[in-house]
N, C-alpha and C. Protein backbone atom coordinates (compact mmCIF):
# COMPACT_ATOMS: atom_id res chain seq x y z
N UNK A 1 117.42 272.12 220.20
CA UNK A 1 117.42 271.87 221.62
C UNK A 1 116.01 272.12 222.16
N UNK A 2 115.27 271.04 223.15
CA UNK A 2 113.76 271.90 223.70
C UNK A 2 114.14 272.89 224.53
N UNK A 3 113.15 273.31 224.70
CA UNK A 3 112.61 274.66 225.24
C UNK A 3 112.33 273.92 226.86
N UNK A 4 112.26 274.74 227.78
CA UNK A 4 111.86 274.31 229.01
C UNK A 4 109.97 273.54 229.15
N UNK A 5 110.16 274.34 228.40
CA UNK A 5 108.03 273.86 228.61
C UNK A 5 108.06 272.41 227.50
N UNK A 6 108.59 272.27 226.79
CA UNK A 6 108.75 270.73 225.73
C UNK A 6 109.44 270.19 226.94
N UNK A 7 110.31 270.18 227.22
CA UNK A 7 111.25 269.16 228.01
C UNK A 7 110.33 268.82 229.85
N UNK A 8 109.28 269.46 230.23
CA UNK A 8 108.26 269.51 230.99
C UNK A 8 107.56 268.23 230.67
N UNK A 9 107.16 268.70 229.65
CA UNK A 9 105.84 268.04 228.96
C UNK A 9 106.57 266.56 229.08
N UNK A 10 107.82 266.48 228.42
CA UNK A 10 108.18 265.26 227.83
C UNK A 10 108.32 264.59 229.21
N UNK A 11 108.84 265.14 230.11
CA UNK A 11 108.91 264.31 231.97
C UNK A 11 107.76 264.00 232.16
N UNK A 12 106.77 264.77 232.29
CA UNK A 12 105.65 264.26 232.87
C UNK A 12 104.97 262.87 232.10
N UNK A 13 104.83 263.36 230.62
CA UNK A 13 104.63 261.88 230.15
C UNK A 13 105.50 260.49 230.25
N UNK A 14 106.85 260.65 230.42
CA UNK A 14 107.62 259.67 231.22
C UNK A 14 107.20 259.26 232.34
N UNK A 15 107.01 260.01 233.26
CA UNK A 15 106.39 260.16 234.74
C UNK A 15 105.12 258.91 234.83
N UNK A 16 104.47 259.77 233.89
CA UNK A 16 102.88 259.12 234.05
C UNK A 16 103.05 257.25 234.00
N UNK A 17 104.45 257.52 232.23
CA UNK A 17 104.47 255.53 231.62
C UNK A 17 105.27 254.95 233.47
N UNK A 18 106.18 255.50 233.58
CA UNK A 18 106.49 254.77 235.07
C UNK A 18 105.88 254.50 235.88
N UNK A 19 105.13 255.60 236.40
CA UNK A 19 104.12 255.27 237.39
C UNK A 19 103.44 253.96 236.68
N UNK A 20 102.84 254.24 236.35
CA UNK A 20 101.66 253.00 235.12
C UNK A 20 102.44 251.48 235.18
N UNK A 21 103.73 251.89 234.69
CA UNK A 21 104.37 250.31 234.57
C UNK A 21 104.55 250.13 235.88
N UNK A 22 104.80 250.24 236.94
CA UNK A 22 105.46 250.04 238.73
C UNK A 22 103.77 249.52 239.37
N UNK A 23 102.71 249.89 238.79
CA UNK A 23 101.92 249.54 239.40
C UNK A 23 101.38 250.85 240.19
N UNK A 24 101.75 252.10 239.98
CA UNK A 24 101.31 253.20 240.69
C UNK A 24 100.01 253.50 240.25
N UNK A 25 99.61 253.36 239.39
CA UNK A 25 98.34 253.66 238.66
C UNK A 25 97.53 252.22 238.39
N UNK A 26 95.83 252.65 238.82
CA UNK A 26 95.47 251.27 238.82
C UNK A 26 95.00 250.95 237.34
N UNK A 27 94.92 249.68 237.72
CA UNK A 27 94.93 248.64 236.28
C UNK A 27 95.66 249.11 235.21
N UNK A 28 97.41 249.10 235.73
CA UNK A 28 98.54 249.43 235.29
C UNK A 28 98.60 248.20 233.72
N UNK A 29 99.40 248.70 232.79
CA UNK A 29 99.71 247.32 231.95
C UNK A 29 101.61 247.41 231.94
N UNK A 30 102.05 246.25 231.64
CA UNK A 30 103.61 246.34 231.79
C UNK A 30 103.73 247.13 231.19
N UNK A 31 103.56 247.13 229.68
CA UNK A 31 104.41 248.33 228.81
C UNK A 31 103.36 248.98 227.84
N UNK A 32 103.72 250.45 227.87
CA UNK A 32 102.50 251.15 226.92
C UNK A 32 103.60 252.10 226.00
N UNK A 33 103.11 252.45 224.72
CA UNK A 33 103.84 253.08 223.94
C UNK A 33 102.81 254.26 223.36
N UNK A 34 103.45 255.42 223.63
CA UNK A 34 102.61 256.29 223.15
C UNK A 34 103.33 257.43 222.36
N UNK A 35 102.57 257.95 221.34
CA UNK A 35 103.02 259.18 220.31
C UNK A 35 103.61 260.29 221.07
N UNK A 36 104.81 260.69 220.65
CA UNK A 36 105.14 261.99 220.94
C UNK A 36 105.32 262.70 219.83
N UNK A 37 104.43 264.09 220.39
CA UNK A 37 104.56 265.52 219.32
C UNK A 37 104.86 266.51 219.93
N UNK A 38 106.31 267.03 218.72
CA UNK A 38 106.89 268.56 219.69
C UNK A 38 106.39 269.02 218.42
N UNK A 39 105.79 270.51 219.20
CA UNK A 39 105.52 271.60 218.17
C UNK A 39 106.60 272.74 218.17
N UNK A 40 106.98 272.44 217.19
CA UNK A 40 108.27 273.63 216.77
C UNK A 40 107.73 274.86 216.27
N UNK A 41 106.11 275.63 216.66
CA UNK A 41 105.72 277.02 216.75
C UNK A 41 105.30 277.19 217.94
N UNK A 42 105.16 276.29 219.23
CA UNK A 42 105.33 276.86 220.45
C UNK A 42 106.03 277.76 221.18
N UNK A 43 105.62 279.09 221.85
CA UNK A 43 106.13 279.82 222.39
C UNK A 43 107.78 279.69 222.90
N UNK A 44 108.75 279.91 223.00
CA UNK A 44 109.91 279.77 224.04
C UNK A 44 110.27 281.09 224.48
N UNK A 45 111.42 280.81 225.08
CA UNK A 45 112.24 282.26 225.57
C UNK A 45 111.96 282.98 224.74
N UNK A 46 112.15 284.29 225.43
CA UNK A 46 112.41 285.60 224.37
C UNK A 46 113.04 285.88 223.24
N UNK A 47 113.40 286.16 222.27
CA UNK A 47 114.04 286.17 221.41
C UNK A 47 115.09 287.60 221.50
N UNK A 48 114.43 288.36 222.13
CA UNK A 48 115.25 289.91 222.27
C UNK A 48 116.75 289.24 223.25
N UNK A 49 117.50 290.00 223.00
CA UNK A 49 118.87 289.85 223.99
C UNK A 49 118.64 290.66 225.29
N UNK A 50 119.35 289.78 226.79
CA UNK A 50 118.73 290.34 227.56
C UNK A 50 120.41 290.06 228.13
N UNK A 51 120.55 291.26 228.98
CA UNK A 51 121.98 291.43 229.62
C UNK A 51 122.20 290.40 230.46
N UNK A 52 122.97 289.99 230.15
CA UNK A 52 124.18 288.80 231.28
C UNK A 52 124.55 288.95 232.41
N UNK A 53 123.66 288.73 233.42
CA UNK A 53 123.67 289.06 234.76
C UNK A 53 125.43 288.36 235.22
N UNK A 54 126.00 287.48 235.13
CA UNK A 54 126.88 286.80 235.25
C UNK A 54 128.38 288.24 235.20
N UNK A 55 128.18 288.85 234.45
CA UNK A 55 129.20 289.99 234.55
C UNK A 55 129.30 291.32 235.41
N UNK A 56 127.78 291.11 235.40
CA UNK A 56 127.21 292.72 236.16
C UNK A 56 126.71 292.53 237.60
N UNK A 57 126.69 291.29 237.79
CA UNK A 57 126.36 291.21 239.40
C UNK A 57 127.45 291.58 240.52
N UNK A 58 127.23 291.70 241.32
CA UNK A 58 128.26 292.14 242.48
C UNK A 58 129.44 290.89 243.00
N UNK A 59 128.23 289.29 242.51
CA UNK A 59 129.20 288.48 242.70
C UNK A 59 128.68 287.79 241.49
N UNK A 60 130.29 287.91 240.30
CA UNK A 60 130.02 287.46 239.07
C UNK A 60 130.75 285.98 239.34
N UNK A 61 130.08 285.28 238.18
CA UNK A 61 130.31 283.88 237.59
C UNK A 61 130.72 283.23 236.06
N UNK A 62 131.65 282.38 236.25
CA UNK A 62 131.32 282.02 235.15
C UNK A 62 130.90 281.06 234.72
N UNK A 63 130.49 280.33 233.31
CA UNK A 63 129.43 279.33 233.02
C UNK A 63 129.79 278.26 232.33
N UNK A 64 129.84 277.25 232.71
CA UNK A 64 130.46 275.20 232.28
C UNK A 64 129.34 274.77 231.94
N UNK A 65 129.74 274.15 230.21
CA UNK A 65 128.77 273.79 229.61
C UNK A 65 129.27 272.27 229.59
N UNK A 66 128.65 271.40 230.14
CA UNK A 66 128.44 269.96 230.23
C UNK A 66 127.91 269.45 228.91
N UNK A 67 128.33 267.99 228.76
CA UNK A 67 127.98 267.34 227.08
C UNK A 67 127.43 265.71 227.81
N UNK A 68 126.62 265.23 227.82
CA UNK A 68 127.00 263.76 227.81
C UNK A 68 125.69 263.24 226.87
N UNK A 69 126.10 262.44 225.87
CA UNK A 69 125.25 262.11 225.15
C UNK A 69 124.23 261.15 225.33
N UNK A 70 124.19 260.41 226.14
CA UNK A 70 123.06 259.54 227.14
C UNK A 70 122.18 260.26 227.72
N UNK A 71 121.97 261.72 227.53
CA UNK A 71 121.38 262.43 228.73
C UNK A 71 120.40 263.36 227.49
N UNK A 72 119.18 263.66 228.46
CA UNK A 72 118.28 264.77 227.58
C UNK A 72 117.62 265.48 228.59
N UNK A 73 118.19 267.03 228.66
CA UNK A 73 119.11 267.61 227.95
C UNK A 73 120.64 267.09 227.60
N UNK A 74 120.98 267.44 225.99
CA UNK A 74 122.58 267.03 226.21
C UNK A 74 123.18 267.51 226.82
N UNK A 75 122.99 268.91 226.81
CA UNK A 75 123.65 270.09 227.37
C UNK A 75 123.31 270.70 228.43
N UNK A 76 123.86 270.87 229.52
CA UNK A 76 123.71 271.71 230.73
C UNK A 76 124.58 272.56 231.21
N UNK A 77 124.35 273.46 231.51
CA UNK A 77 125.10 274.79 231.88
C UNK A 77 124.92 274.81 233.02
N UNK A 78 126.44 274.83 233.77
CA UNK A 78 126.57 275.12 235.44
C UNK A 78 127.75 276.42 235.36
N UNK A 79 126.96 277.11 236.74
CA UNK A 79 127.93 278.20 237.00
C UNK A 79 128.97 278.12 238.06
N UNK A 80 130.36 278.99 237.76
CA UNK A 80 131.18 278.95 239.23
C UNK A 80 131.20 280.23 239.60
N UNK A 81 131.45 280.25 240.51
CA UNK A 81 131.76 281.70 241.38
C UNK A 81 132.67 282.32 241.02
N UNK A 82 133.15 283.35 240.91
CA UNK A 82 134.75 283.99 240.35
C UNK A 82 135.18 284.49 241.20
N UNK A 83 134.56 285.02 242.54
CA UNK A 83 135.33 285.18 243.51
C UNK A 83 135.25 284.76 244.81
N UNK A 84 136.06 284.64 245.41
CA UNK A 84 135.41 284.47 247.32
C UNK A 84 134.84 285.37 248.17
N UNK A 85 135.27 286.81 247.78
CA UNK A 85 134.28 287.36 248.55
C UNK A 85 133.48 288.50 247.56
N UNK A 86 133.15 289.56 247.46
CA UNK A 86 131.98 290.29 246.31
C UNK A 86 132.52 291.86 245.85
N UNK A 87 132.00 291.87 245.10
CA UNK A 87 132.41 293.63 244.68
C UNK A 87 131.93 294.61 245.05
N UNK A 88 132.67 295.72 245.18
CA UNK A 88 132.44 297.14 245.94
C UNK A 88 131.46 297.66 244.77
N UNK A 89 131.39 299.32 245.20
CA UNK A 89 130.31 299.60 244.35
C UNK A 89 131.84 300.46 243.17
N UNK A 90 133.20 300.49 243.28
CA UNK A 90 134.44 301.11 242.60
C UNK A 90 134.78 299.53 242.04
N UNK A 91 134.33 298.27 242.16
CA UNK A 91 134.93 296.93 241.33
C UNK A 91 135.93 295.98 242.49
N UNK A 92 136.18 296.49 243.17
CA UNK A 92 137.29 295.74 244.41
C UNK A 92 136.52 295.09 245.10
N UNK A 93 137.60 293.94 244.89
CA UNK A 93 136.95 292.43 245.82
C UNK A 93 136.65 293.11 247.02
N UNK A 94 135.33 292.58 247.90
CA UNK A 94 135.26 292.91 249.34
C UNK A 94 135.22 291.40 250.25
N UNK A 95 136.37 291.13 250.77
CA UNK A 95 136.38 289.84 251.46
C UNK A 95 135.58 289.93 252.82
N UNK A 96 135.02 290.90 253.29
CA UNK A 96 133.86 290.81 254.19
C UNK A 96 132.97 290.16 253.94
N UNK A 97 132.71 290.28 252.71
CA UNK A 97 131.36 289.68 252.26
C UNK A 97 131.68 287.89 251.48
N UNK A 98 130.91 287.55 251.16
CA UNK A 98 131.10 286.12 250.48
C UNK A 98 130.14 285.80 249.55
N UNK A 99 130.77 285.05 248.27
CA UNK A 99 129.75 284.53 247.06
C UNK A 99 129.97 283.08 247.18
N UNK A 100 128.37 283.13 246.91
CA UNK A 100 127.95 282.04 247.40
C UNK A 100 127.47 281.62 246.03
N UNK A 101 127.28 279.85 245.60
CA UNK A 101 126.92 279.44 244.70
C UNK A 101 125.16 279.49 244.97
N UNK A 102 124.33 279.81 243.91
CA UNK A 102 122.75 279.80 244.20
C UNK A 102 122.32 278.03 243.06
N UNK A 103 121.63 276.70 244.24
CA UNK A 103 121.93 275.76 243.47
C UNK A 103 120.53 275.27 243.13
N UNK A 104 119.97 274.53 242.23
CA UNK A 104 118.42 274.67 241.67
C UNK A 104 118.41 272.25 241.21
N UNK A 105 117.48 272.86 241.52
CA UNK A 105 117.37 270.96 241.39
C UNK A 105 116.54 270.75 240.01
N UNK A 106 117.26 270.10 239.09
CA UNK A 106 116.99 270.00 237.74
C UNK A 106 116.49 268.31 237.52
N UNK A 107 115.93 268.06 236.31
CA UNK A 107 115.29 266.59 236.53
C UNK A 107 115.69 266.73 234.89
N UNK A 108 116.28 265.79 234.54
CA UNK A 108 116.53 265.62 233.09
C UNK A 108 116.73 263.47 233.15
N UNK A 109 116.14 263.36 231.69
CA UNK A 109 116.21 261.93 230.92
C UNK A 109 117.80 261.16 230.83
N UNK A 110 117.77 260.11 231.11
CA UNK A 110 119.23 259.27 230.73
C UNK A 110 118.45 258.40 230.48
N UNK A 111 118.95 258.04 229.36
CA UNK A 111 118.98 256.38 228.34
C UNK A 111 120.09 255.65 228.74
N UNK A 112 119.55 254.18 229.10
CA UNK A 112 119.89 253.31 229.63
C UNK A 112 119.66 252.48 228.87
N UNK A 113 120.86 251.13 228.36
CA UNK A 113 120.03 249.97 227.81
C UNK A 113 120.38 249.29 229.22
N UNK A 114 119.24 248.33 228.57
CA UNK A 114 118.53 247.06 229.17
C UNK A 114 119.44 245.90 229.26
N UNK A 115 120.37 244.98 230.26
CA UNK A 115 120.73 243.90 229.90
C UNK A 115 120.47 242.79 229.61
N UNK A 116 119.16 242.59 229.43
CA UNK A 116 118.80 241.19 229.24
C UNK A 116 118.39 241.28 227.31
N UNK A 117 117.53 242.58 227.38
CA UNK A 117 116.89 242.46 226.32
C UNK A 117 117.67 243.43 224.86
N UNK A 118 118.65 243.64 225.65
CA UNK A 118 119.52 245.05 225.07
C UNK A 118 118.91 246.15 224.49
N UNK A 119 117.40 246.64 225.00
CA UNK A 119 116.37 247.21 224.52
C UNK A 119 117.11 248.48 225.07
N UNK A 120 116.93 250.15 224.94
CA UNK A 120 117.18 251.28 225.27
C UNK A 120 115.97 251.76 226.15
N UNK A 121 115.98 252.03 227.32
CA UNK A 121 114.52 252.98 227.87
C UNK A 121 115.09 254.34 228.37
N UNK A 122 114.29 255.17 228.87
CA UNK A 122 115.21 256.61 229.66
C UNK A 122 114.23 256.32 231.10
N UNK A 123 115.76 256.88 231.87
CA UNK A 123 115.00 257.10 233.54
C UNK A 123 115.35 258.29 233.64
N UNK A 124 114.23 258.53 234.06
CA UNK A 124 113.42 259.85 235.21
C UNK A 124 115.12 260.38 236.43
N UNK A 125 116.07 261.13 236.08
CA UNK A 125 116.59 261.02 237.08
C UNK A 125 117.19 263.13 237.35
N UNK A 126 117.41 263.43 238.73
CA UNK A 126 117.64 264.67 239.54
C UNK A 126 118.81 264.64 239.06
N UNK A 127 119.17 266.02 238.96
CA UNK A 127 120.88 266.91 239.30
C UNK A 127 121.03 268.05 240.21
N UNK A 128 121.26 268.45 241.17
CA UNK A 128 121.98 269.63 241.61
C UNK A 128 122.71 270.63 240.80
N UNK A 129 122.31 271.71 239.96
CA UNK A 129 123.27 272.26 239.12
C UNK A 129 123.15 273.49 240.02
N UNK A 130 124.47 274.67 239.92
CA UNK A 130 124.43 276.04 240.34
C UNK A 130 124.29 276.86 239.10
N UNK A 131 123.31 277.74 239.65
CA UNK A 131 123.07 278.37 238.50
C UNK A 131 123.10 280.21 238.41
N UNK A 132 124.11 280.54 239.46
CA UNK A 132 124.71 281.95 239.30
C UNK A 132 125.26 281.57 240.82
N UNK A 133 125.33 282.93 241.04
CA UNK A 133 126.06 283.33 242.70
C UNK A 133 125.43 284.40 243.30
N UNK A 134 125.29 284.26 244.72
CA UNK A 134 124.99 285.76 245.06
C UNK A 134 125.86 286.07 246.39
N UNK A 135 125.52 287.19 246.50
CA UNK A 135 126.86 287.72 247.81
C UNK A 135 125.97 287.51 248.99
N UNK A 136 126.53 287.16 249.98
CA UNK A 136 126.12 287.29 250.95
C UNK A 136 127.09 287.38 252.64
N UNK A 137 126.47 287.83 253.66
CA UNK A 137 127.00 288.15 254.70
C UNK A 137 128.06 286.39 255.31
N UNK A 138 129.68 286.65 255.84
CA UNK A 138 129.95 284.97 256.21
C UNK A 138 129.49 284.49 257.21
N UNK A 139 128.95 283.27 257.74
CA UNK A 139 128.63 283.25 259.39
C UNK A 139 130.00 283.15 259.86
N UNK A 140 129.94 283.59 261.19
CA UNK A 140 130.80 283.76 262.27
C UNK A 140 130.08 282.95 263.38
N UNK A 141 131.30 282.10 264.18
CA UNK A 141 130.75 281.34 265.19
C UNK A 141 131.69 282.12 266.00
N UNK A 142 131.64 282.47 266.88
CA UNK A 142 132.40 282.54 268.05
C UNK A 142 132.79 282.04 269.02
N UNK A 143 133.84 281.35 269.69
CA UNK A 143 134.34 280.22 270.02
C UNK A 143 134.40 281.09 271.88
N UNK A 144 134.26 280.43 272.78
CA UNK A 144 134.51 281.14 274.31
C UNK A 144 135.82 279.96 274.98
């Protein structure tokens, strides 16, 4: 699976061939093909185990692992909330309070073929995923 900083790299050089083919970049050519190299001794995450905020937070979650094979990443992990309102500092729901989904805007590859030429390309495309919860105060409107 890449690493966040490979899967960077690999957008932006997508980025750049689009721009280039659309005419965003001057003296664009229709189509350019260029080498890609992942280095598999580049830095990633940590390797040490680091505690699972998802259990120990005040407003815990749990975590949906998505598959679709047209897509790069294949895999994406979204979180849900586990409760409606947050935990005391003794474990009891506190419905004063409210968990809220925390949501992060992700940019991942889909392969698409082509209908004319039945060729495969990938587009550049956004997701909305949530990616924990946190507690927070509910608004109150007050009605006169």
């Amino acid at each position: 699976m890449f690493s966040a900083t490979k899967l960077v790299i690999c957008m932006s050089i997508l980025a750049a061939l689009i721009m280039e083919e659309t005419g965003a970049m001057p003296h664009g050519h229709l189509e350019k093909s260029v080498p890609l190299y992942l280095d598999s001794v580049a830095p990633s995450a940590p390797t040490q185990s680091v505690r699972p905020l998802s259990n120990h937070s005040i407003s815990p979650w749990t975590s949906n692992i998505t598959y679709e094979m047209d897509r790069v990443p294949h895999f994406i992990t979204e979180a849900r909330c586990s409760l409606q309102g947050c935990l005391n500092s003794h474990g009891i729901e506190d419905r004063s309070l409210k968990s809220e989904p925390i949501w992060f805007q992700t940019l991942f590859l889909r392969r698409v073929k082509n209908p004319t030429d039945k060729k495969y390309h990938y587009r550049l495309e956004s997701k909305l995923i949530t990616v924990g919860c946190t507690c927070v105060r509910p608004s109150i409107v007050y009605q006169q």
